[in-house]
Protein backbone atom coordinates (compact mmCIF):
# COMPACT_ATOMS: atom_id res chain seq x y z
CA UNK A 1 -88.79 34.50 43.53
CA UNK A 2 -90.45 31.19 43.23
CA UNK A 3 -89.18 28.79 40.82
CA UNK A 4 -90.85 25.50 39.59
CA UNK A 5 -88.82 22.02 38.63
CA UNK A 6 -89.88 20.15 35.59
CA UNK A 7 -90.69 16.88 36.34
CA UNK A 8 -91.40 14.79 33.90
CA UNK A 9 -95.39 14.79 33.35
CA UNK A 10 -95.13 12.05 30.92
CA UNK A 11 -94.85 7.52 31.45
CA UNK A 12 -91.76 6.15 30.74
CA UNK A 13 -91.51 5.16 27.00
CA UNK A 14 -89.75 2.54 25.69
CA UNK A 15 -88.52 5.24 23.42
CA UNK A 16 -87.32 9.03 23.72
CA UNK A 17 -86.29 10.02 20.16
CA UNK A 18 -84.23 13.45 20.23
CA UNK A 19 -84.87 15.49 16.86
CA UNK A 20 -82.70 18.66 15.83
CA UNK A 21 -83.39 20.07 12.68
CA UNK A 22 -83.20 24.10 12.47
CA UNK A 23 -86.08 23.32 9.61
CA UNK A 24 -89.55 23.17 11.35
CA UNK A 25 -91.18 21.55 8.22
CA UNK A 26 -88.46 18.68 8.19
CA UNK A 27 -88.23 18.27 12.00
CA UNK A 28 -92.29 18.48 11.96
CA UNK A 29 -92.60 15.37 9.12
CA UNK A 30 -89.68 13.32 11.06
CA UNK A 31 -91.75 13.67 14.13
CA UNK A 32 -95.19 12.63 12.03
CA UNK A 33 -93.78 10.09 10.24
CA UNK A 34 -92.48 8.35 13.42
CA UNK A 35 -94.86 9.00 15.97
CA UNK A 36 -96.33 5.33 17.18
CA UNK A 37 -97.46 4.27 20.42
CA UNK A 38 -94.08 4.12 22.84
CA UNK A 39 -92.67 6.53 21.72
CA UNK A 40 -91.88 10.21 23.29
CA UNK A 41 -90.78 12.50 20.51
CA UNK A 42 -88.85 15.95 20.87
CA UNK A 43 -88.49 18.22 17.90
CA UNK A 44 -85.78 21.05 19.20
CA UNK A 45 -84.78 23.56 15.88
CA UNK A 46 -81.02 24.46 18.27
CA UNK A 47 -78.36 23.38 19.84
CA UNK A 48 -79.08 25.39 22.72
CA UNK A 49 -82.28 23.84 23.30
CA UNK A 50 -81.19 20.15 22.47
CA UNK A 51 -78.30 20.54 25.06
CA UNK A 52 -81.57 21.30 28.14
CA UNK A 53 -83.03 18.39 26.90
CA UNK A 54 -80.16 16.16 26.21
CA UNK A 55 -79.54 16.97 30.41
CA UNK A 56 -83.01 16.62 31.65
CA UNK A 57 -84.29 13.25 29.54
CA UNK A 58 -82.91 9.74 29.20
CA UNK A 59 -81.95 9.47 25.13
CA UNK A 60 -83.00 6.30 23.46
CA UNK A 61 -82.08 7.89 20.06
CA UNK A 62 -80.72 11.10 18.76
CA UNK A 63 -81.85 12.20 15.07
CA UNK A 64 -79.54 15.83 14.09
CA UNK A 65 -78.97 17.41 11.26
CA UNK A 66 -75.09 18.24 10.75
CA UNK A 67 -75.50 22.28 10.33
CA UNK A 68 -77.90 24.33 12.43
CA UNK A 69 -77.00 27.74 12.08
CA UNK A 70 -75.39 28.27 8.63
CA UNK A 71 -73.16 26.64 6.27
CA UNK A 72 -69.73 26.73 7.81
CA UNK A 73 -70.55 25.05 11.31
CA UNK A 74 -71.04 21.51 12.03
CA UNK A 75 -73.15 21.36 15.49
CA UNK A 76 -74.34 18.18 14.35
CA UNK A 77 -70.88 16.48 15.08
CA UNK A 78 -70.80 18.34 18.65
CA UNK A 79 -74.49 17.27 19.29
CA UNK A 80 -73.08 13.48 18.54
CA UNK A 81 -69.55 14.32 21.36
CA UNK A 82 -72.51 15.74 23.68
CA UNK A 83 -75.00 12.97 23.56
CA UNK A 84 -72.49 10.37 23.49
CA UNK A 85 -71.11 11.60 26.96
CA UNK A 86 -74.13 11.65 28.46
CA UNK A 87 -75.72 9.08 26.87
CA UNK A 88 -73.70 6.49 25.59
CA UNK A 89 -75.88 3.73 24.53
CA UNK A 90 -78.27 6.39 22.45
CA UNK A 91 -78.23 5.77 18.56
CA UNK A 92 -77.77 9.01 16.83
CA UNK A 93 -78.22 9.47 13.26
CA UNK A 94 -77.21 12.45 11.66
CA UNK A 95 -78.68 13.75 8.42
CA UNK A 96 -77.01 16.13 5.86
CA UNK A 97 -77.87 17.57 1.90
CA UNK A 98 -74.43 16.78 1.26
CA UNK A 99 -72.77 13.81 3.01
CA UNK A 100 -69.18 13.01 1.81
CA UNK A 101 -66.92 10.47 3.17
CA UNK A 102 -64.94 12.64 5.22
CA UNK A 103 -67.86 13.46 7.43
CA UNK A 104 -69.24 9.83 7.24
CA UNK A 105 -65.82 9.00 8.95
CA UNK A 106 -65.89 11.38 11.17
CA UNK A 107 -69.86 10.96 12.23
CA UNK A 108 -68.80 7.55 12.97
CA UNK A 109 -65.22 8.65 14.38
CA UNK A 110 -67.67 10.28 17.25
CA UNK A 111 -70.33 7.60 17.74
CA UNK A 112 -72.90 7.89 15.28
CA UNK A 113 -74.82 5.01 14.04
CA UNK A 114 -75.54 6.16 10.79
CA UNK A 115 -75.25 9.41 8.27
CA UNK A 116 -78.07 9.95 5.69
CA UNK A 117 -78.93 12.44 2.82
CA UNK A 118 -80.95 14.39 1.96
CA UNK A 119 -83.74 13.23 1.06
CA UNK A 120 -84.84 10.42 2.58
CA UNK A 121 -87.59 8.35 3.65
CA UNK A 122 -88.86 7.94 7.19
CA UNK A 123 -89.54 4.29 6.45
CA UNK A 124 -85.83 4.69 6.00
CA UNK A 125 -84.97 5.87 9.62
CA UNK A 126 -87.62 3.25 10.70
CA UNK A 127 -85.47 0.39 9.78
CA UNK A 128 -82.54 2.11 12.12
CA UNK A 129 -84.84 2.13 15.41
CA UNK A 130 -86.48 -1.10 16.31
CA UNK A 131 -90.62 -1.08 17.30
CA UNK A 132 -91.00 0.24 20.38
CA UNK A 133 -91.81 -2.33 23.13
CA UNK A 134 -93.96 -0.32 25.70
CA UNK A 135 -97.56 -0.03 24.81
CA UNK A 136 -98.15 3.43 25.78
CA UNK A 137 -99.54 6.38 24.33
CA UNK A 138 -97.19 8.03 22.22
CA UNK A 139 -96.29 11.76 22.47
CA UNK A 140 -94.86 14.72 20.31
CA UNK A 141 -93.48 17.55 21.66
CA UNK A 142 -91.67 20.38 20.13
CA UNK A 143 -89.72 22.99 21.76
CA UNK A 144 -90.37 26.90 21.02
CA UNK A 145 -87.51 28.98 19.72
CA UNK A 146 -86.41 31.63 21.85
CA UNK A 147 -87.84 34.29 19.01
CA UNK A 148 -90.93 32.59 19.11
CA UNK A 149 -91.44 32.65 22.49
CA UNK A 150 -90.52 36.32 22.51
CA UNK A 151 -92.96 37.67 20.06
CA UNK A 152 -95.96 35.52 21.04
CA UNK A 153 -98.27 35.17 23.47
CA UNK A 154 -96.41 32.40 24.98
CA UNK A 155 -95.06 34.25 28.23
CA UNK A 156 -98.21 34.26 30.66
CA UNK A 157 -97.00 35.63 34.05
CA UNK A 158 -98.62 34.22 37.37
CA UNK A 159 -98.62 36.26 40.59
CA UNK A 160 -98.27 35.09 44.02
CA UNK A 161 -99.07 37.75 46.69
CA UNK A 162 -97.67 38.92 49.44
CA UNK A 163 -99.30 39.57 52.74
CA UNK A 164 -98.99 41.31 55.93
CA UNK A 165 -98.11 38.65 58.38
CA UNK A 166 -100.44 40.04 61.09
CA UNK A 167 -103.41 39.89 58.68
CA UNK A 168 -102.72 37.64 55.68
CA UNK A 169 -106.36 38.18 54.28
CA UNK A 170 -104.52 40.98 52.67
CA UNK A 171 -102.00 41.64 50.19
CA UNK A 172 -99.11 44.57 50.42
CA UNK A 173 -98.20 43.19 47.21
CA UNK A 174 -98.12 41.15 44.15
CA UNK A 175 -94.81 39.38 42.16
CA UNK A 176 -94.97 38.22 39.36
CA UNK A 177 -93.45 35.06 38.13
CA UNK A 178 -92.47 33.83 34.62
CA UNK A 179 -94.66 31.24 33.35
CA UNK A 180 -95.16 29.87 29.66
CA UNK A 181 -97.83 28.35 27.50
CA UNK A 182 -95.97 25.23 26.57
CA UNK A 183 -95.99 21.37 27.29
CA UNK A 184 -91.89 21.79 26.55
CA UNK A 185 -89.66 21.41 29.54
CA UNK A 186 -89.04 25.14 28.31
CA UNK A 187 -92.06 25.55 31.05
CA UNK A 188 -89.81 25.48 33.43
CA UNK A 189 -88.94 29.38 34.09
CA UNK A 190 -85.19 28.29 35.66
CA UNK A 191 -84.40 26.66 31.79
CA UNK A 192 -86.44 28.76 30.28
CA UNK A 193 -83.25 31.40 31.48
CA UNK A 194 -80.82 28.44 31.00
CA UNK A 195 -82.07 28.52 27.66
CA UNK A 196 -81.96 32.39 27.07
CA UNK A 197 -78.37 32.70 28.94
CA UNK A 198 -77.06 30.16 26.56
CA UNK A 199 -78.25 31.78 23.70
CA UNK A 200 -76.72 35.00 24.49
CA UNK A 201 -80.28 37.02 25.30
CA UNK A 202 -80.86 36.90 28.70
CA UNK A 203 -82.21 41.32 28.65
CA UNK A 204 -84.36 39.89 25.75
CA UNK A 205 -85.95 37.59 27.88
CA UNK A 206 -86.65 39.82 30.77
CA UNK A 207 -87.48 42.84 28.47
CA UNK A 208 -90.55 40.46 27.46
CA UNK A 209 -91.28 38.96 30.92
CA UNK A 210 -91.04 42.10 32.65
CA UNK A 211 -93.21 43.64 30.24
CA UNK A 212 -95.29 41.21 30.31
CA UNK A 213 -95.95 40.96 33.58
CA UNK A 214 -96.37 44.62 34.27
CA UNK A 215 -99.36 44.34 31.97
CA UNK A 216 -100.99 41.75 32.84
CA UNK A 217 -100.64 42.97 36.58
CA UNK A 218 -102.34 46.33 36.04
CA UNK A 219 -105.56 45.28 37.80
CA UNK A 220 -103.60 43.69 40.39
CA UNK A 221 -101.31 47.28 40.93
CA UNK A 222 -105.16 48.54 42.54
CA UNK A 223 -104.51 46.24 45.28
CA UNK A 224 -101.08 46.52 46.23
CA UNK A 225 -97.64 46.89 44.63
CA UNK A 226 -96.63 45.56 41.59
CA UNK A 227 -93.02 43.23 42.20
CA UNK A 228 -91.22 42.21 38.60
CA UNK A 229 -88.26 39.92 38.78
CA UNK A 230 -85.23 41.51 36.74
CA UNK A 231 -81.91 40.05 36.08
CA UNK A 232 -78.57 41.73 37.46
CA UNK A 233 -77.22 41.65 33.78
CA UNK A 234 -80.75 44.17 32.69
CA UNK A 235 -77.66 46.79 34.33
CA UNK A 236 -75.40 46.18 31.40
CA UNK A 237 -78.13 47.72 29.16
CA UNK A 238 -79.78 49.75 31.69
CA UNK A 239 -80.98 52.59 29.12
CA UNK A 240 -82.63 50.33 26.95
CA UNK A 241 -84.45 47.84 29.39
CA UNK A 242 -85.47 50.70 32.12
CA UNK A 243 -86.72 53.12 29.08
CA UNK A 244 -89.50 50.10 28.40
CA UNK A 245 -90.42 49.88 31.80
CA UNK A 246 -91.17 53.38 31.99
CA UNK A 247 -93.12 53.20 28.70
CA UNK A 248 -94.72 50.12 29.32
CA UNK A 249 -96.11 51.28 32.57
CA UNK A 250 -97.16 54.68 30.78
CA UNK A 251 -98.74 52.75 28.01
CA UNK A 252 -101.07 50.69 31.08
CA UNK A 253 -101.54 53.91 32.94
CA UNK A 254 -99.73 52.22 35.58
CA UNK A 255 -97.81 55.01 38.07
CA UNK A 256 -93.99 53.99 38.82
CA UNK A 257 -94.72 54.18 42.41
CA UNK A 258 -96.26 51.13 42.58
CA UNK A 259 -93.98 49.13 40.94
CA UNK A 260 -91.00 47.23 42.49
CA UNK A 261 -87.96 45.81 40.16
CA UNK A 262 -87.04 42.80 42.23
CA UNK A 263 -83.34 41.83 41.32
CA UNK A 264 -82.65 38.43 41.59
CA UNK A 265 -79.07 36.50 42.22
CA UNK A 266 -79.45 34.32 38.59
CA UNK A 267 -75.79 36.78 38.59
CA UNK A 268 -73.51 39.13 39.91
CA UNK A 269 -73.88 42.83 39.54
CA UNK A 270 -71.18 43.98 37.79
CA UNK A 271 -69.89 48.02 37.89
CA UNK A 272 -71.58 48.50 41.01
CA UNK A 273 -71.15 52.86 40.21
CA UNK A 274 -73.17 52.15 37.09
CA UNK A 275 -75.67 50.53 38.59
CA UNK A 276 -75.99 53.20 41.29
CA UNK A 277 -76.45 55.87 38.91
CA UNK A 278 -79.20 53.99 37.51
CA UNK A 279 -80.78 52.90 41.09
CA UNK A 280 -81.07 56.60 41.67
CA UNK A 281 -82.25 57.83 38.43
CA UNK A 282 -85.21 55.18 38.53
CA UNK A 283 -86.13 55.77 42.16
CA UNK A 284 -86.45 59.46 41.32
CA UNK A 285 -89.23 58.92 39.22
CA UNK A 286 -90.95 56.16 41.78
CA UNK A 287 -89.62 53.37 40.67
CA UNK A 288 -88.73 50.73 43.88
CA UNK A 289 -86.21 48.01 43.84
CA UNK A 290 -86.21 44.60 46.17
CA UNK A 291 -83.42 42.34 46.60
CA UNK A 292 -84.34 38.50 45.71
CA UNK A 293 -83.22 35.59 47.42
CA UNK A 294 -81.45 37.43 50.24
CA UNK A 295 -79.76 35.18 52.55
CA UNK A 296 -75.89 35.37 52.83
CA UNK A 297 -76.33 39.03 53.91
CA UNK A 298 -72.98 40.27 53.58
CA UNK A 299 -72.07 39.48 50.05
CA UNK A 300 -74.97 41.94 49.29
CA UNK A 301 -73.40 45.48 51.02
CA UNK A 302 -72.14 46.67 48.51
CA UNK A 303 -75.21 46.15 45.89
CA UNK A 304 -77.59 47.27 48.74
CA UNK A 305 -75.36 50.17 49.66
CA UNK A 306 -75.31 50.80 45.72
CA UNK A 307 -79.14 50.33 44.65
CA UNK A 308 -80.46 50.72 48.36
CA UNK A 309 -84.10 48.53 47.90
CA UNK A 310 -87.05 49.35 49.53
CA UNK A 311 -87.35 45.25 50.27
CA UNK A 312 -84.95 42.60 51.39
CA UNK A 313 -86.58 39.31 50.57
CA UNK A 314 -85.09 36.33 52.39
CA UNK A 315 -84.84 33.38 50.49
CA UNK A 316 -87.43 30.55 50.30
CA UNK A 317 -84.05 28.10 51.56
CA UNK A 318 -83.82 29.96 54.42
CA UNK A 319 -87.49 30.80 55.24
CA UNK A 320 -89.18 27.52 54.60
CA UNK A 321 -89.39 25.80 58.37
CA UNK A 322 -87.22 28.45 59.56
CA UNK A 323 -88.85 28.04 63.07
CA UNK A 324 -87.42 24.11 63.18
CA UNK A 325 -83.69 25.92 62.43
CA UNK A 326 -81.33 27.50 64.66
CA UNK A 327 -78.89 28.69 61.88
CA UNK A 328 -82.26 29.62 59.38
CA UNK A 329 -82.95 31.31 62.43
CA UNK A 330 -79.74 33.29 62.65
CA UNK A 331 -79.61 33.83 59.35
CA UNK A 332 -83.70 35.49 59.44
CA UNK A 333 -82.61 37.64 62.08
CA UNK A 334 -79.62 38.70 60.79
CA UNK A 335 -81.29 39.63 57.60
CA UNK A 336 -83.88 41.21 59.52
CA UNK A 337 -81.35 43.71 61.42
CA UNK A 338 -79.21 44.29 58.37
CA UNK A 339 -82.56 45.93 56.69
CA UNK A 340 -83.61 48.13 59.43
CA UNK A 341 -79.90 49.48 59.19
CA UNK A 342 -80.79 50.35 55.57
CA UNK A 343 -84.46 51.39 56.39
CA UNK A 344 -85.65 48.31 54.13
CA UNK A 345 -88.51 46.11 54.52
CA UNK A 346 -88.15 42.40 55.10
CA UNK A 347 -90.31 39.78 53.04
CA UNK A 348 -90.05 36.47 54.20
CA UNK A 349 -90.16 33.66 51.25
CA UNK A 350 -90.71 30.56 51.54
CA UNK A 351 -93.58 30.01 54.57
CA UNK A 352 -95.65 26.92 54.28
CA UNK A 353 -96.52 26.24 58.09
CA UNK A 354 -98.03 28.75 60.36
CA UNK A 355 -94.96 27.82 63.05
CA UNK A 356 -92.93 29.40 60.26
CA UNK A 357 -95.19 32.73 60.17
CA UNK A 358 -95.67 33.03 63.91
CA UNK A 359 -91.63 33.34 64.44
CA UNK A 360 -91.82 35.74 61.63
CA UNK A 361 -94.72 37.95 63.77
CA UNK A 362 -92.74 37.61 66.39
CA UNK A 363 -89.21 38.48 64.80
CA UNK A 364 -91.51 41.64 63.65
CA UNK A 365 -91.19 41.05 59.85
CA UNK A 366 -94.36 42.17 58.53
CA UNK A 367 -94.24 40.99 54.87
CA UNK A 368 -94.57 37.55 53.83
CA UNK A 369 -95.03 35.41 50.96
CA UNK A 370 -95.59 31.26 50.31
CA UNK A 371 -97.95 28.52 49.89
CA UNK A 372 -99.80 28.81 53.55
CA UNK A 373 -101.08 31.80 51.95
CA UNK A 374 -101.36 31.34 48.43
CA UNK A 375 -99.89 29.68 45.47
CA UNK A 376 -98.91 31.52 42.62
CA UNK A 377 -102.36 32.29 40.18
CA UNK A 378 -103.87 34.79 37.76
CA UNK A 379 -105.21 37.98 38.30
CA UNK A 380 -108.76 37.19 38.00
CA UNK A 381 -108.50 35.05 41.41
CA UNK A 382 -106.38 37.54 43.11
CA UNK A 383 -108.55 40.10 42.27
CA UNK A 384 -111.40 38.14 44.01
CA UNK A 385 -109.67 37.19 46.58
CA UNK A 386 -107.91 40.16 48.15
CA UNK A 387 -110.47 42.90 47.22
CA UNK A 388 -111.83 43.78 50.56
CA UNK A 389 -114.24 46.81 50.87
């Protein structure tokens, strides 16, 4: 598995403004209203959400409203704790239909710069956050909800193959990888998860990537195998998430055999019997498993004794410049042996120089996957490119 890191795309502004309202139309006219050159603006509707961005952005100004999820919570006075750790010079504002003293003291109590009701005028908030002083082009972004980005066509899976080291022209294989139509930092598949973890839904998540992917990787399932990232915790409800699999690749035409669940280490897995039951259940009916990021071999016996994969993959830490390594090296081959002991294939992750795929010819891995070969793409190019008559 392949993640990205979200950099930011965007020039430093003279401003970030934070704004958390769980009402789109109120967080959308905040946004409007203050949107001038110098300014980046984020519109989150959670706390989850605001907490990513809170980490990941420097905070010139924090606008929340005091309850996000019903009436008897007050996340707006944790958002002000939160932002204030991390951000201490920030200016939050919170915002509230009913704003008593008691919560004005304690707003300030924690840092706030100010407590308004509802309603109010942006000019309002204007007078609380000078003029910008950087004369670039302003920005708005908002962030997706995690429903939203669930029942939309937000999830677009990319596929990066992988190729027989001997002859990379072509592919054994195909994985998929999570990407979404968004400019939100949300983009980034590893807090994408963040995101979903925190929210309580990570089997949501995959149940729609997965999915997802398995779809849109139909034409690519012609060339090669199919390989879907899944996440250890997909165990704890195993008849629910494998049950769509099977349908899903029934409702593409799509035979299990040529489809690989690829668990990844984003956790443990937990009642390692269970899992085995389910491991042999789906294998009898074609289904393939891979382990993911496969590197400190021996804290996997157990789960590869339990699911017993068709594919080790070693991880991209491990694999990238492996050749320049001695313990990399160590660690390859000891990967390497600990598969043939299990009868599993090793894919090597992570090869960007051909140094790096000539020890893995020699080592006699004959999988491998990374940029010297490909970045990840859609279909349409891979089709193109690995269809060989």
């Amino acid at each position: 598995m392949e993640g990205v890191s979200h950099t930011e795309s965007f020039s430093t502004p003279a401003q970030r403004i934070l704004i958390i309202d769980d009402d789109l139309q109120i967080g959308m006219a905040l946004a409007i209203g203050l949107e001038r050159r110098g300014r980046h603006i984020i519109v989150c509707r959670d706390m989850e959400s605001a907490d990513l961005v809170s980490e990941r952005f420097n905070l010139t100004h924090v606008i929340t409203d005091i309850k996000l999820t019903g009436p008897f919570r007050f996340e707006g006075l944790e958002i002000v704790d939160r932002v204030k750790r991390q951000h201490q010079t920030a200016n939050v504002i919170v915002i509230s239909g009913h704003v008593t003293e008691e919560l004005r003291a304690e707003a300030h109590r924690r840092g706030a710069g100010a407590v308004l009701g509802k309603p109010f005028s942006v000019d309002r908030i204007e007078r609380l956050i000078p003029v910008p002083s950087a004369d670039i082009e302003g920005i708005v972004t908002f962030v997706p909800m995690l429903d939203e980005i669930l029942h939309s066509d937000l999830i677009t899976p990319q596929f990066q193959p992988i190729v027989w080291t001997e002859n990379p022209r072509y592919a054994v294989g195909f994985e998929a990888l999570t990407r979404l139509r968004s400019d939100s930092l949300l983009s980034d598949p590893v807090l994408l998860f963040r995101y979903a973890a925190a929210k309580g839904r990570v089997v949501d998540l995959e149940l729609a990537t997965a999915t997802a992917s398995i779809a849109a990787g139909r034409g690519l399932a012609e060339l090669g195998i199919l390989s879907v990232n899944i996440h250890p915790d997909v165990f704890l409800q195993a008849d629910r998430f494998f049950q769509a699999i099977a349908d899903v690749c029934a409702d593409v035409e799509l035979a299990p055999q040529r489809v690989v669940l690829e668990i990844t280490e984003q956790g443990p897995l937990r009642d390692l019997s269970s899992v085995e039951a389910v491991s042999t259940m789906m294998r009898s009916i074609g289904f393939r498993f891979a382990f993911d990021d496969v590197g400190s071999a021996y804290s996997h016996l157990r789960a590869i004794a339990a699911v017993r994969p068709s594919y080790l993959k070693i991880s991209q830490h491990f694999g990238t410049a492996c050749d320049e390594s001695e313990v990399n090296r160590k660690i390859v081959r000891n990967v390497e042996a600990l598969a043939r002991s299990f009868s599993s294939e090793v894919v090597l992750e992570g090869v960007e120089t051909e140094p790096t795929a000539a020890f893995a010819r020699e080592l006699g891995i004959r999988f491998a996957q990374g940029y010297l070969y490909n970045r990840p793409t859609d279909t349409k190019r891979l089709i193109e490119e690995y269809s060989h008559p």
